[in-house]
N, C-alpha and C. Protein backbone atom coordinates (compact mmCIF):
# COMPACT_ATOMS: atom_id res chain seq x y z
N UNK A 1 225.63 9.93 -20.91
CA UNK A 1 225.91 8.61 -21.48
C UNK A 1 225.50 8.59 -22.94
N UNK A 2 226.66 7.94 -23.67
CA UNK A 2 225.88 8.21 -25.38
C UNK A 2 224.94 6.60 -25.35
N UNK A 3 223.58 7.54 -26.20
CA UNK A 3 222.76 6.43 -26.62
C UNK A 3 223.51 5.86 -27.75
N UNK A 4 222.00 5.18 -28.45
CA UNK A 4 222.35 4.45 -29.75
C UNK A 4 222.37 5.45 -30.64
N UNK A 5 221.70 6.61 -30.96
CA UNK A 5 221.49 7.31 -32.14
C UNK A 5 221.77 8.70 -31.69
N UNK A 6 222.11 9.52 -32.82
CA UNK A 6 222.19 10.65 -32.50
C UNK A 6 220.54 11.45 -33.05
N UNK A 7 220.19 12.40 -32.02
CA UNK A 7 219.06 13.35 -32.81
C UNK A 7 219.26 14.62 -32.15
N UNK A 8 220.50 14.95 -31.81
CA UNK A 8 220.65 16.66 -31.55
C UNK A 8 220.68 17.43 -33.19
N UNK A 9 220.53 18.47 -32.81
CA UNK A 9 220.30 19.09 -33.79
C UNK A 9 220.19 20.82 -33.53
N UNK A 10 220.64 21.96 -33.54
CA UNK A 10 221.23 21.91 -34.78
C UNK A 10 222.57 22.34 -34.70
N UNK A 11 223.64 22.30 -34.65
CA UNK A 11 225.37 22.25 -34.13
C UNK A 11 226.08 23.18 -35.74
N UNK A 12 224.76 23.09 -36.49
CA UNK A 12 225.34 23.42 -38.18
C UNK A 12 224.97 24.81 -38.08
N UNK A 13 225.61 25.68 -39.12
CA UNK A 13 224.86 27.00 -38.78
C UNK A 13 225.27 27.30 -40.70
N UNK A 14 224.80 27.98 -41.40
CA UNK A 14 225.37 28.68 -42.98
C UNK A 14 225.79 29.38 -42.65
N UNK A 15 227.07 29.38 -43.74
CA UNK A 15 227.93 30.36 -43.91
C UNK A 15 227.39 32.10 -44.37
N UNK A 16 228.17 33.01 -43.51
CA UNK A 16 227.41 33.96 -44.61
C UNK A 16 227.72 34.24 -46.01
N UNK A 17 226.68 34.86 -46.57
CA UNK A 17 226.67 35.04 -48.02
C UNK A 17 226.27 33.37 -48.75
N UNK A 18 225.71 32.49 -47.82
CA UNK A 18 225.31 31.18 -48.65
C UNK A 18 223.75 30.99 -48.40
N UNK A 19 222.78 31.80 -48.82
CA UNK A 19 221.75 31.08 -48.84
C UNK A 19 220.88 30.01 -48.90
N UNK A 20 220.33 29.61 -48.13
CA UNK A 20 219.65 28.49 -47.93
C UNK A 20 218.16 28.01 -48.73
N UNK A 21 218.66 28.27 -50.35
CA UNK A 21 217.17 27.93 -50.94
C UNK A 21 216.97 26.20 -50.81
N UNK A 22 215.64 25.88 -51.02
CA UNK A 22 214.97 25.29 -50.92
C UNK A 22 214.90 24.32 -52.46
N UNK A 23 215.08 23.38 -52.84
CA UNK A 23 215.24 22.88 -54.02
C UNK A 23 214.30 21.49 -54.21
N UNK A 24 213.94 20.60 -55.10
CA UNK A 24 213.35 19.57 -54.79
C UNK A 24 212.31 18.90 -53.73
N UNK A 25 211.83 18.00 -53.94
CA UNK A 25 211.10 17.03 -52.95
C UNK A 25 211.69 16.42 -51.43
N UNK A 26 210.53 16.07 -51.17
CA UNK A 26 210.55 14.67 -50.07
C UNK A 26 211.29 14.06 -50.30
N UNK A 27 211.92 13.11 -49.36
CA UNK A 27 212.20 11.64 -49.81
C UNK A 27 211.38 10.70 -49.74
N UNK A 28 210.13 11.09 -49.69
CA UNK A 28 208.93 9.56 -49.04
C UNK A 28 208.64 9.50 -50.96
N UNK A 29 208.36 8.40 -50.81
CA UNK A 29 207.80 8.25 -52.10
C UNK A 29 208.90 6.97 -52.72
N UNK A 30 209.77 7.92 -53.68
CA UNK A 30 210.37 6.87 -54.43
C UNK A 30 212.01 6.68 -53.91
N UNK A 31 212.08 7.62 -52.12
CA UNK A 31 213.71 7.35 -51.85
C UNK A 31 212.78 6.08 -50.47
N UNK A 32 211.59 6.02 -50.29
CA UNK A 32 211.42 5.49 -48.99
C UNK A 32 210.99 4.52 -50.05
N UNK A 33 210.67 3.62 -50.96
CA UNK A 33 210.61 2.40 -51.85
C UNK A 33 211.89 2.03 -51.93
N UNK A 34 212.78 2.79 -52.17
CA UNK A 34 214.31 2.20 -52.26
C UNK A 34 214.47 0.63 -51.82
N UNK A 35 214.95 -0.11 -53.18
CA UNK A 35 215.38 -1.39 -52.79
C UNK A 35 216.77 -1.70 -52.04
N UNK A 36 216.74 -2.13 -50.81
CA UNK A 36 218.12 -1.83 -49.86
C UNK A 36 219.15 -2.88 -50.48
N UNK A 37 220.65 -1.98 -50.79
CA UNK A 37 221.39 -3.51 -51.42
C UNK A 37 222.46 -3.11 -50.87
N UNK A 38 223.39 -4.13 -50.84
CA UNK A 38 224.38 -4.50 -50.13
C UNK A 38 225.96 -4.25 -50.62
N UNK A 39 226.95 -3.55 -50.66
CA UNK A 39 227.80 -3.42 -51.20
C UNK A 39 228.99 -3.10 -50.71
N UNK A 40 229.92 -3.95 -51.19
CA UNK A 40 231.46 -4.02 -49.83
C UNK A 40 232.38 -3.17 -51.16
N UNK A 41 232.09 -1.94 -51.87
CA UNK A 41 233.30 -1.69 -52.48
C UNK A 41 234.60 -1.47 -51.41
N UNK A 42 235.51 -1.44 -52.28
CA UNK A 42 236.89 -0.83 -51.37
C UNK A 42 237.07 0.63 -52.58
N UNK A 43 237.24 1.75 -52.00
CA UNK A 43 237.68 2.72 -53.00
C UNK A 43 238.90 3.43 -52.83
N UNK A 44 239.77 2.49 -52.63
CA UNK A 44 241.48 3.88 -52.22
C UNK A 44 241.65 4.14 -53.28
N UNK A 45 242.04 5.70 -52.81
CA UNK A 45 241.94 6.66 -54.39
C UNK A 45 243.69 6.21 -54.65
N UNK A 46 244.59 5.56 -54.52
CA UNK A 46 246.20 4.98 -54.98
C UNK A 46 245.98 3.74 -55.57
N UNK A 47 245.03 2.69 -55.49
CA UNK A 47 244.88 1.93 -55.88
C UNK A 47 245.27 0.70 -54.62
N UNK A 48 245.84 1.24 -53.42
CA UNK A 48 246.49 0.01 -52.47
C UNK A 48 245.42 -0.71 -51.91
N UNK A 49 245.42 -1.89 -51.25
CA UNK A 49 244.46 -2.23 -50.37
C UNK A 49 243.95 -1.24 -49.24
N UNK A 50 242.90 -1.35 -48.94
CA UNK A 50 242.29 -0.24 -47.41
C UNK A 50 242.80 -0.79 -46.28
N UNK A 51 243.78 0.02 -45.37
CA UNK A 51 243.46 -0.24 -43.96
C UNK A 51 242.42 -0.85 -43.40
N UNK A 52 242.58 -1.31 -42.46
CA UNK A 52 241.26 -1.21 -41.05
C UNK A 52 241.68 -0.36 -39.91
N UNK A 53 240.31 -0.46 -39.49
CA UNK A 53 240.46 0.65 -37.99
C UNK A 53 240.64 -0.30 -36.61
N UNK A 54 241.11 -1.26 -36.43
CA UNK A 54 240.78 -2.26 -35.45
C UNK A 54 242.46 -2.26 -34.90
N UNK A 55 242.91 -0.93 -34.90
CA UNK A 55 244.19 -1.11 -34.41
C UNK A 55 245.34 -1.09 -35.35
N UNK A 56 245.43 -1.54 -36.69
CA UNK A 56 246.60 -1.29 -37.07
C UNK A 56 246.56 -0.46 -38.50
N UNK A 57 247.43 0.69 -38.49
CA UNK A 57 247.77 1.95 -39.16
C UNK A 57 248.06 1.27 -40.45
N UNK A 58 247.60 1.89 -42.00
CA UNK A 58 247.88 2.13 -42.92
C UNK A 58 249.30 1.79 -43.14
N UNK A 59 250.11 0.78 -44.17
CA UNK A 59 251.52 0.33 -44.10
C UNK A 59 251.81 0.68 -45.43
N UNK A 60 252.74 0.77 -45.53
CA UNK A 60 253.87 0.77 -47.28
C UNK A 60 252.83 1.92 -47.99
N UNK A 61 252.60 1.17 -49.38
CA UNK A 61 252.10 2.12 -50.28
C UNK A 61 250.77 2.56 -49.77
N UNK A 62 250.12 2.18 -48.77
CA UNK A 62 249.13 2.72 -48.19
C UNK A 62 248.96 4.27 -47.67
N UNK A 63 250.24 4.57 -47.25
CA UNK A 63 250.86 5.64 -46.73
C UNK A 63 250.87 6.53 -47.57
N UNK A 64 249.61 7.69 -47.13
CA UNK A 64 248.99 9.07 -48.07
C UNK A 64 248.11 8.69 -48.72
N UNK A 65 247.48 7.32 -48.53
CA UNK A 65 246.23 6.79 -49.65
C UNK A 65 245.25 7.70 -48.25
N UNK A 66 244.05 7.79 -49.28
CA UNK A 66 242.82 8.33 -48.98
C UNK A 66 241.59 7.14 -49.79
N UNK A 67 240.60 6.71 -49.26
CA UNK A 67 239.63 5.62 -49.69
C UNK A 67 238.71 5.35 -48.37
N UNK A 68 237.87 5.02 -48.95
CA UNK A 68 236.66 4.27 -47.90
C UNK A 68 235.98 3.16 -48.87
N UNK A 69 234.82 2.60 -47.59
CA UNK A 69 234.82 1.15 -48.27
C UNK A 69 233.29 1.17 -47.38
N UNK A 70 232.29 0.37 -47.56
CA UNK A 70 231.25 -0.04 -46.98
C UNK A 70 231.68 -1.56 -46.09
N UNK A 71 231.39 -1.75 -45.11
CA UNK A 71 231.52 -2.80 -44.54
C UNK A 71 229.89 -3.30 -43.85
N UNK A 72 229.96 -4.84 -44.04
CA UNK A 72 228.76 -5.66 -44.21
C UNK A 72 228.29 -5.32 -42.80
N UNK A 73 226.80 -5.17 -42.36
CA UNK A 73 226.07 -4.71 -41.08
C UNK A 73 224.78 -5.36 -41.10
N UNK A 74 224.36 -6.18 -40.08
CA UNK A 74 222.71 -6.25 -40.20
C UNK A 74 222.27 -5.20 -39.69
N UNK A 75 221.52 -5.07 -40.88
CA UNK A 75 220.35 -3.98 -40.41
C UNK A 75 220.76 -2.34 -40.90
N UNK A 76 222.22 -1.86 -40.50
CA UNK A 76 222.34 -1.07 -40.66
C UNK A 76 223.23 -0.85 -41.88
N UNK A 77 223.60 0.40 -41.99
CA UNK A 77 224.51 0.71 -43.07
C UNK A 77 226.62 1.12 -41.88
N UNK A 78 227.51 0.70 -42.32
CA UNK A 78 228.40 1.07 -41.75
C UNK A 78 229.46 1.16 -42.32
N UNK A 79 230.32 2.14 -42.66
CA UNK A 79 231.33 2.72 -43.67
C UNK A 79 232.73 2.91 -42.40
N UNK A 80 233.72 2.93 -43.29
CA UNK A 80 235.32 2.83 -43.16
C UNK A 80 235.71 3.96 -43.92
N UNK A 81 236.86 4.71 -43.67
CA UNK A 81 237.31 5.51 -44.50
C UNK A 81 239.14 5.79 -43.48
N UNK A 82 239.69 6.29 -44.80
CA UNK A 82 241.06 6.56 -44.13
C UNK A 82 241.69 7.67 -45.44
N UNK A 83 242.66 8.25 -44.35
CA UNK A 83 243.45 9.87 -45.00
C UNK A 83 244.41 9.93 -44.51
N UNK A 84 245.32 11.03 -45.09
CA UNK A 84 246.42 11.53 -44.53
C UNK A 84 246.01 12.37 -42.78
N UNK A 85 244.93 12.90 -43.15
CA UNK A 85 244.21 13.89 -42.21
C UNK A 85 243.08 13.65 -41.90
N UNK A 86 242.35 14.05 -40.51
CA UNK A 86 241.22 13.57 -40.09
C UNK A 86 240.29 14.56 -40.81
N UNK A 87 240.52 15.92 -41.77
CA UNK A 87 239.83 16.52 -42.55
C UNK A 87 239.35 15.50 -43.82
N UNK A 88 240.23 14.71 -44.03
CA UNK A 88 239.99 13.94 -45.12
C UNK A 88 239.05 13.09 -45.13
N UNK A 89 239.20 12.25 -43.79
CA UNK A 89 238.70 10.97 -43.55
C UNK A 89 237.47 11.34 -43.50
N UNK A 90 237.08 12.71 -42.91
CA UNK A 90 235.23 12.86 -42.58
C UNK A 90 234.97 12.85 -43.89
N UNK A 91 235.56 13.68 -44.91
CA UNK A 91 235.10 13.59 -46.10
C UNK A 91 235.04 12.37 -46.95
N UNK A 92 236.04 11.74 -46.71
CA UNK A 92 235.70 10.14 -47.29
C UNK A 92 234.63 9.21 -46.84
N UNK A 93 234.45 9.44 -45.56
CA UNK A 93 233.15 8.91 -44.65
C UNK A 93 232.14 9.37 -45.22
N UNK A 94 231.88 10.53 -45.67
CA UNK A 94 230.61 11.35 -46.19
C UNK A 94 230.91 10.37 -47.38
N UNK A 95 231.73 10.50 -48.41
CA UNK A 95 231.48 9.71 -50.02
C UNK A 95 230.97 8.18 -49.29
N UNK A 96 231.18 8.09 -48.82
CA UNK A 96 231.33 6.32 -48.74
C UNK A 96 229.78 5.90 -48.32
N UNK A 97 229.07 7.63 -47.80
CA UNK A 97 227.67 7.05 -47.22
C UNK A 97 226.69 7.27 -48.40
N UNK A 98 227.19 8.35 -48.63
CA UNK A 98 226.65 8.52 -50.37
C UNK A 98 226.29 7.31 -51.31
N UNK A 99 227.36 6.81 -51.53
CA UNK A 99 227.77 5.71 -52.46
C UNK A 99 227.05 4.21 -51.89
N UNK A 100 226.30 4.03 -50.59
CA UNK A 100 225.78 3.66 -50.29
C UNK A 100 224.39 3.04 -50.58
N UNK A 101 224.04 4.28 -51.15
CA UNK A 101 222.32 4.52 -51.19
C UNK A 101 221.66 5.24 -52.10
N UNK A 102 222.72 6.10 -53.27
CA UNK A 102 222.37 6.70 -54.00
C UNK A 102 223.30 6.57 -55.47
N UNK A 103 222.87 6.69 -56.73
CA UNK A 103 223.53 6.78 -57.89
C UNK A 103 223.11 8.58 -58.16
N UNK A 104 224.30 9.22 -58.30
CA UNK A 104 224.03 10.73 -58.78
C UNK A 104 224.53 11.01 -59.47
N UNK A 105 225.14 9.86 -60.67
CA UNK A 105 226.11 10.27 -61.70
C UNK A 105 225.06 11.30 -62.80
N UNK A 106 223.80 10.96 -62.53
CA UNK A 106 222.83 12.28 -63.19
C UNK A 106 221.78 12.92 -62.54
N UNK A 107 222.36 13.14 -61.86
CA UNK A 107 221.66 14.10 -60.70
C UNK A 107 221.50 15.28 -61.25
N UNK A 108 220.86 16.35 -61.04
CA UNK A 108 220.55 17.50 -61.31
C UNK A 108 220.96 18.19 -60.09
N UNK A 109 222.19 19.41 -60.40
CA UNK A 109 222.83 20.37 -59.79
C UNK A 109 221.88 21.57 -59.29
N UNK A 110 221.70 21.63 -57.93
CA UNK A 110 221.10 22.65 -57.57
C UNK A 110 222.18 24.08 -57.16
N UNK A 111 223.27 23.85 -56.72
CA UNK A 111 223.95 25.24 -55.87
C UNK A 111 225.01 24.06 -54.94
N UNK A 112 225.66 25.06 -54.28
CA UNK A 112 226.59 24.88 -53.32
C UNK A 112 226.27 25.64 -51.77
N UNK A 113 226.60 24.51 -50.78
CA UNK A 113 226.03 25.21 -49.88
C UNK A 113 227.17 24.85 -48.56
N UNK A 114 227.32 26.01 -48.04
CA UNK A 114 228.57 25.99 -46.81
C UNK A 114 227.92 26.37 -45.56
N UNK A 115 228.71 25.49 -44.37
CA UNK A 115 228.19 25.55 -43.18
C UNK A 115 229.51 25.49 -42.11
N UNK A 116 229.42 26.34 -41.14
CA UNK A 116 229.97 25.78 -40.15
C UNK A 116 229.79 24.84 -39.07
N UNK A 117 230.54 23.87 -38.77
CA UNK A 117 230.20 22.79 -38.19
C UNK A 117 230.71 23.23 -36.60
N UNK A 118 230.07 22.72 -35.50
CA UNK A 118 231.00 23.01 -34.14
C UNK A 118 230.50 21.85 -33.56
N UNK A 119 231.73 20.97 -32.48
CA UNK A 119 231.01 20.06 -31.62
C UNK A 119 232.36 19.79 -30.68
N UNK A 120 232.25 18.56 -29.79
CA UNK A 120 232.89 18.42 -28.88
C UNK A 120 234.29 18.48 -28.81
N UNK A 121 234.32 17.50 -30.05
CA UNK A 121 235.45 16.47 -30.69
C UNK A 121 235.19 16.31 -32.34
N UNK A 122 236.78 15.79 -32.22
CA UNK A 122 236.65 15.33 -33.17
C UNK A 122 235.67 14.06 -33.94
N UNK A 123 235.49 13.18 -33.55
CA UNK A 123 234.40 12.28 -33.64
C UNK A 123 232.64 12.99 -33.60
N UNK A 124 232.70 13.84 -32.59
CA UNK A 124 231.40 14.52 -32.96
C UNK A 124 231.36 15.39 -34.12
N UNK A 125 232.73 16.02 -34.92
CA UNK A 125 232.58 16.40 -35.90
C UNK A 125 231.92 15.68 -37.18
N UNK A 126 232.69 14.19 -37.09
CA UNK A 126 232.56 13.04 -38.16
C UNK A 126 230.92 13.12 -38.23
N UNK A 127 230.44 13.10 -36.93
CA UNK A 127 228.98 12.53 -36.57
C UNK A 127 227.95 13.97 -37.22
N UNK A 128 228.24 15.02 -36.53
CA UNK A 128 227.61 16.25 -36.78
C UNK A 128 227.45 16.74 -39.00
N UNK A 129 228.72 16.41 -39.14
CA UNK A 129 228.79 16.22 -40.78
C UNK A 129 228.03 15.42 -41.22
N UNK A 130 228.00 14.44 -40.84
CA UNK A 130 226.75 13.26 -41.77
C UNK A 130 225.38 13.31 -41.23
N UNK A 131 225.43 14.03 -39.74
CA UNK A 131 223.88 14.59 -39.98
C UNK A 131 223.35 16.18 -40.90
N UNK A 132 224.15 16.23 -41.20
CA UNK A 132 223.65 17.69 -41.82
C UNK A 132 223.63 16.76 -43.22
N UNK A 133 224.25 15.58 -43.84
CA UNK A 133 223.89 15.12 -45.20
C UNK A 133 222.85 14.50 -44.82
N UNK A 134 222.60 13.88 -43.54
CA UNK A 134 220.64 12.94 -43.65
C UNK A 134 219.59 14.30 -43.36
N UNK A 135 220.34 15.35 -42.39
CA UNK A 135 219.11 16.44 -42.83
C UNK A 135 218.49 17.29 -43.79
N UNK A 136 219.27 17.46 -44.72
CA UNK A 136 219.42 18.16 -46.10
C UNK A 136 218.92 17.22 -46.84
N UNK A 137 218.62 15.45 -46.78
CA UNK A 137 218.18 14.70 -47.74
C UNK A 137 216.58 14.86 -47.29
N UNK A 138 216.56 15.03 -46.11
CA UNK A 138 215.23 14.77 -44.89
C UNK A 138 214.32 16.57 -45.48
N UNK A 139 215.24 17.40 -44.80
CA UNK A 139 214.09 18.13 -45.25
C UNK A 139 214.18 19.43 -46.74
N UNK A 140 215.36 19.27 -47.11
CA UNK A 140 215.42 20.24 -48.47
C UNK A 140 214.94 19.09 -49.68
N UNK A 141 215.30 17.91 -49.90
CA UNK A 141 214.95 16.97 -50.70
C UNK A 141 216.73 17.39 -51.51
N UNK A 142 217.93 17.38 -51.14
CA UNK A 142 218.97 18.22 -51.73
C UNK A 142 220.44 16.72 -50.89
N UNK A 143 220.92 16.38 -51.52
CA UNK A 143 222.25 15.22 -51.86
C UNK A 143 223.27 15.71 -51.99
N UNK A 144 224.71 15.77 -51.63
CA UNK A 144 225.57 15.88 -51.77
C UNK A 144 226.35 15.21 -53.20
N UNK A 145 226.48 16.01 -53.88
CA UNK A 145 227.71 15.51 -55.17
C UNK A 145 228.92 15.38 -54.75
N UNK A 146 229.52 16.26 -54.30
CA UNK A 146 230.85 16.59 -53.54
C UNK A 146 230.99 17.11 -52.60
N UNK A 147 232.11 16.79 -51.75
CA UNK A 147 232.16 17.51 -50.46
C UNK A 147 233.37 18.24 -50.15
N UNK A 148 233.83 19.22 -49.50
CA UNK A 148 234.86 19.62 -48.95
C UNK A 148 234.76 20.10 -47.93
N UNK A 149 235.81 19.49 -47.36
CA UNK A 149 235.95 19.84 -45.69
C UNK A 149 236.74 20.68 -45.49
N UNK A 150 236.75 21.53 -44.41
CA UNK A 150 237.61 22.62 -44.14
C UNK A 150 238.90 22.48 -42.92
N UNK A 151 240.02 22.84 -42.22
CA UNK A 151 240.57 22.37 -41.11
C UNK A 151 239.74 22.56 -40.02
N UNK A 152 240.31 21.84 -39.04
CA UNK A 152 239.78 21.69 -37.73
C UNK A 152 240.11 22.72 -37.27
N UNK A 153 239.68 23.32 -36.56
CA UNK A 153 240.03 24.13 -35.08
C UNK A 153 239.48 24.14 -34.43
N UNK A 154 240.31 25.00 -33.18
CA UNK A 154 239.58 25.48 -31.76
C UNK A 154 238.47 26.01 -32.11
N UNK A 155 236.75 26.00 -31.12
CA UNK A 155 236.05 26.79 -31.40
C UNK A 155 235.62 26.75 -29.95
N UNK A 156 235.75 27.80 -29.20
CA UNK A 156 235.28 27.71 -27.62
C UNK A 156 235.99 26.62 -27.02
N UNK A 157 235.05 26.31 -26.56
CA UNK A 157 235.63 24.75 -25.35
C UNK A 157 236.00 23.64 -26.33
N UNK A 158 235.34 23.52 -27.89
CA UNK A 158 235.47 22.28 -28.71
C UNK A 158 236.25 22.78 -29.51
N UNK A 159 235.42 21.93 -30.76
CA UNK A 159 235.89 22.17 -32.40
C UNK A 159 235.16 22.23 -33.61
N UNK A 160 235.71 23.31 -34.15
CA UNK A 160 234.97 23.34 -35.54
C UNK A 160 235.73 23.03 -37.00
N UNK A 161 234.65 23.32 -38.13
CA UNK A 161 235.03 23.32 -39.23
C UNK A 161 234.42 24.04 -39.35
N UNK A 162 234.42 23.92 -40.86
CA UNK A 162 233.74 24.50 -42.56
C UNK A 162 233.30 23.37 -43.42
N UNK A 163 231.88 23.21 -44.15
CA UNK A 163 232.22 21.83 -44.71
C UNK A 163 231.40 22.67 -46.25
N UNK A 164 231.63 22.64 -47.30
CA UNK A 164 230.90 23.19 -48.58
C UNK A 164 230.56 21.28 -48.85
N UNK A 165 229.13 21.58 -49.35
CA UNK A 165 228.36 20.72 -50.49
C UNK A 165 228.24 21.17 -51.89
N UNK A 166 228.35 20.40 -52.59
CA UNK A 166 227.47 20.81 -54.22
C UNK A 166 226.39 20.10 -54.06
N UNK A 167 225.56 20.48 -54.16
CA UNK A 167 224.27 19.82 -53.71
C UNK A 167 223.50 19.47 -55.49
N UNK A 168 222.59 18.74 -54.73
CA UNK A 168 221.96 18.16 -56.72
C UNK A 168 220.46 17.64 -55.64
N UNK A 169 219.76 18.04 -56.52
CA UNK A 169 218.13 17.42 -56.16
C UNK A 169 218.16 16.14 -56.28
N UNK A 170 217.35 15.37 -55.03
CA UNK A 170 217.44 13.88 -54.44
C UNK A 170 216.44 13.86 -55.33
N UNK A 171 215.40 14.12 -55.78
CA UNK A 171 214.39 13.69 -57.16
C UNK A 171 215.53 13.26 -57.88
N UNK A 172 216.34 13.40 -58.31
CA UNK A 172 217.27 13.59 -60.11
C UNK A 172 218.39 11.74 -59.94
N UNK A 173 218.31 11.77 -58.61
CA UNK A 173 219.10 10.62 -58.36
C UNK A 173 218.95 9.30 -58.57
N UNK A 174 219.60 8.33 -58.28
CA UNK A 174 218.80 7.23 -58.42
C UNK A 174 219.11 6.03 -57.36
N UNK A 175 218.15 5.96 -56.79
CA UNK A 175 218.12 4.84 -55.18
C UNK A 175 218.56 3.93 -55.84
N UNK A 176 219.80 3.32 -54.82
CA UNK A 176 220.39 1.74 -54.51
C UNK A 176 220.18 1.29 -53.51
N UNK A 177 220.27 1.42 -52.59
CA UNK A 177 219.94 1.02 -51.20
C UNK A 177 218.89 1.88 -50.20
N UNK A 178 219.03 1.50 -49.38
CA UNK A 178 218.37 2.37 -48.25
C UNK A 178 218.71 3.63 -47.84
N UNK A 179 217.63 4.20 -47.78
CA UNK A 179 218.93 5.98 -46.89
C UNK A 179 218.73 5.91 -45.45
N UNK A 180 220.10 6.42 -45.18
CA UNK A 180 219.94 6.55 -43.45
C UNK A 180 218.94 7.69 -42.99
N UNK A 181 218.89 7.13 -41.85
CA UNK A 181 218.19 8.21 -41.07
C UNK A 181 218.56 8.64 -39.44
N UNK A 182 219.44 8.10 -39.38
CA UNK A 182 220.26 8.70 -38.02
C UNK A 182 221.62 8.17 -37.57
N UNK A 183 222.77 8.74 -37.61
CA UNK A 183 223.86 8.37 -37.40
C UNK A 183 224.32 7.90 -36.12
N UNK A 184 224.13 6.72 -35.92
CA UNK A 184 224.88 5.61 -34.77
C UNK A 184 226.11 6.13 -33.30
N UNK A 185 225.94 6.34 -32.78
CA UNK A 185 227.33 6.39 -32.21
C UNK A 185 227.65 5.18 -31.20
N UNK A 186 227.25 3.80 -31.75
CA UNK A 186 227.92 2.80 -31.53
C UNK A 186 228.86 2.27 -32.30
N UNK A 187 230.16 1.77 -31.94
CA UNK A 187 231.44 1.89 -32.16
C UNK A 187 232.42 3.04 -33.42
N UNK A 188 231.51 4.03 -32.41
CA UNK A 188 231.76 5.24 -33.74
C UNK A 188 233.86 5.56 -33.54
N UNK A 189 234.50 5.60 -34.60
CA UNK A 189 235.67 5.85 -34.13
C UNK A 189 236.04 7.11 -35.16
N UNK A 190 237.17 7.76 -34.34
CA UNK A 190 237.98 8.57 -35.37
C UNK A 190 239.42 8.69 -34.80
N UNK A 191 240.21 8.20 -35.48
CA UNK A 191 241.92 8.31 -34.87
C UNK A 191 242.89 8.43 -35.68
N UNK A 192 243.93 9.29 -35.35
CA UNK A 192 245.39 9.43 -36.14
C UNK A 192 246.30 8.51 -35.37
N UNK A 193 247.40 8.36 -36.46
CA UNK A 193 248.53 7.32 -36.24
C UNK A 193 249.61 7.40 -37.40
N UNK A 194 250.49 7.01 -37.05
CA UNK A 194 251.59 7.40 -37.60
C UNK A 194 251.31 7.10 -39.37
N UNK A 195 250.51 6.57 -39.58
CA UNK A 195 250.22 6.04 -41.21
C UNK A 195 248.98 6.70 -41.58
N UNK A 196 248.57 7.60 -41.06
CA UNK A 196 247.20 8.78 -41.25
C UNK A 196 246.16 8.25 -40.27
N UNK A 197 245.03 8.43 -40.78
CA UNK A 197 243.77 8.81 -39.73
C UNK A 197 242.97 7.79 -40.44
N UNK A 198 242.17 6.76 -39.69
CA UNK A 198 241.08 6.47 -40.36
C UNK A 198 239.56 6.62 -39.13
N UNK A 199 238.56 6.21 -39.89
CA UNK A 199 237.33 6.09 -39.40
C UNK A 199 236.39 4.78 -39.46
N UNK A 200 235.72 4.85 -38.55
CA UNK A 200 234.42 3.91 -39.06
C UNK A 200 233.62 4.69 -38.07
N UNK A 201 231.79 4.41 -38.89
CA UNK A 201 230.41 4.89 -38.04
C UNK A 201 229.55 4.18 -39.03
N UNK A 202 228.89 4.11 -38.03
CA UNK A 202 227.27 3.35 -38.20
C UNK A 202 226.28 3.97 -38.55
N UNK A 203 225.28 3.79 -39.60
CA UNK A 203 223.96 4.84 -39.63
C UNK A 203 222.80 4.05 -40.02
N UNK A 204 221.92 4.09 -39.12
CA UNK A 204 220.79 3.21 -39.17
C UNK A 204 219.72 3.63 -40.42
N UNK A 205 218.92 2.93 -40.93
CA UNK A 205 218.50 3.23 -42.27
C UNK A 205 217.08 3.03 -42.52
């Protein structure tokens, strides 16, 4: 039965030839002071209005937009995102949690770091990806600048990816809100439809 939170761990594995140095701080200090704030951007990279996920598909010029958006939550933090492809959408889900809680327009660049992802489903992919960005904030002290996702496939009984970070030291950043600390899988969604794929998930903070 799924609980409220996810805390499996570890489903991520590095790529070879990507070492796993160690860069920056904690987050206790000046990411756990973080003043928590509230913010409903909409970001479709076409400029159209955003879908919702509540049933009806991306229409007209929406069609091939890619964007996510924060949507209002007590208590928690909870993001929207939509793509042509459900490769996209995790990755827009990842910006959108980012953009949440952190300013890194001067962040300090540490490296790039690639992982393979494996899990049930697709939705446990969405989920498994944004815990490897709260564990990498949790214990390297290391933020995502950019992300790229890799295709889905078969992997055994499930599915995997590939996901590369540019990573930048969480010291160098600058707190807006709260950071999560465990990704929700209450009304966690991920679905395609004839007007692309969107998402929504929850991450408690």
């Amino acid at each position: 039965m799924r609980g409220k939170c996810v805390h499996r761990r570890r489903v991520v594995a590095p790529r070879a030839g990507c070492p796993e140095a160690v860069y920056g701080t904690t987050l206790e200090g000046t990411w756990a002071a973080a003043r928590r704030t509230r913010h409903q951007a909409v970001h479709p990279k076409d400029g159209g209005e955003a879908p919702t996920v509540d049933g009806r598909e991306p229409v007209g010029k929406q069609r091939g937009a890619s964007g996510h958006r924060a949507v209002p939550h007590t208590a928690d933090m909870r993001v929207e995102a939509w793509s042509p492809t459900a490769e996209g959408c995790i990755g827009e889900a990842v910006r959108a949690v980012l953009e949440g809680f952190a300013d890194t327009s001067g962040a300090a660049v540490v490296g790039e770091r690639e992982y393979v992802v494996t899990a049930e489903s697709d939705e446990d992919l969405l989920v498994s990806v944004l815990e490897e960005v709260v564990y990498r904030m949790d214990a390297d002290g290391e933020i995502p600048l950019a992300v790229e996702v890799g295709s889905i496939r078969s992997a055994g009984d499930g599915r995997g990816l590939s996901v590369r970070f540019r990573m930048a030291d969480a010291g160098t950043a600058v707190p807006i809100g709260a950071v999560p600390k465990a990704v929700s899988l209450h009304d966690l969604q991920l679905r395609g439809g004839p007007g692309g794929w969107t998402c929504r998930v929850t991450l408690d903070v």
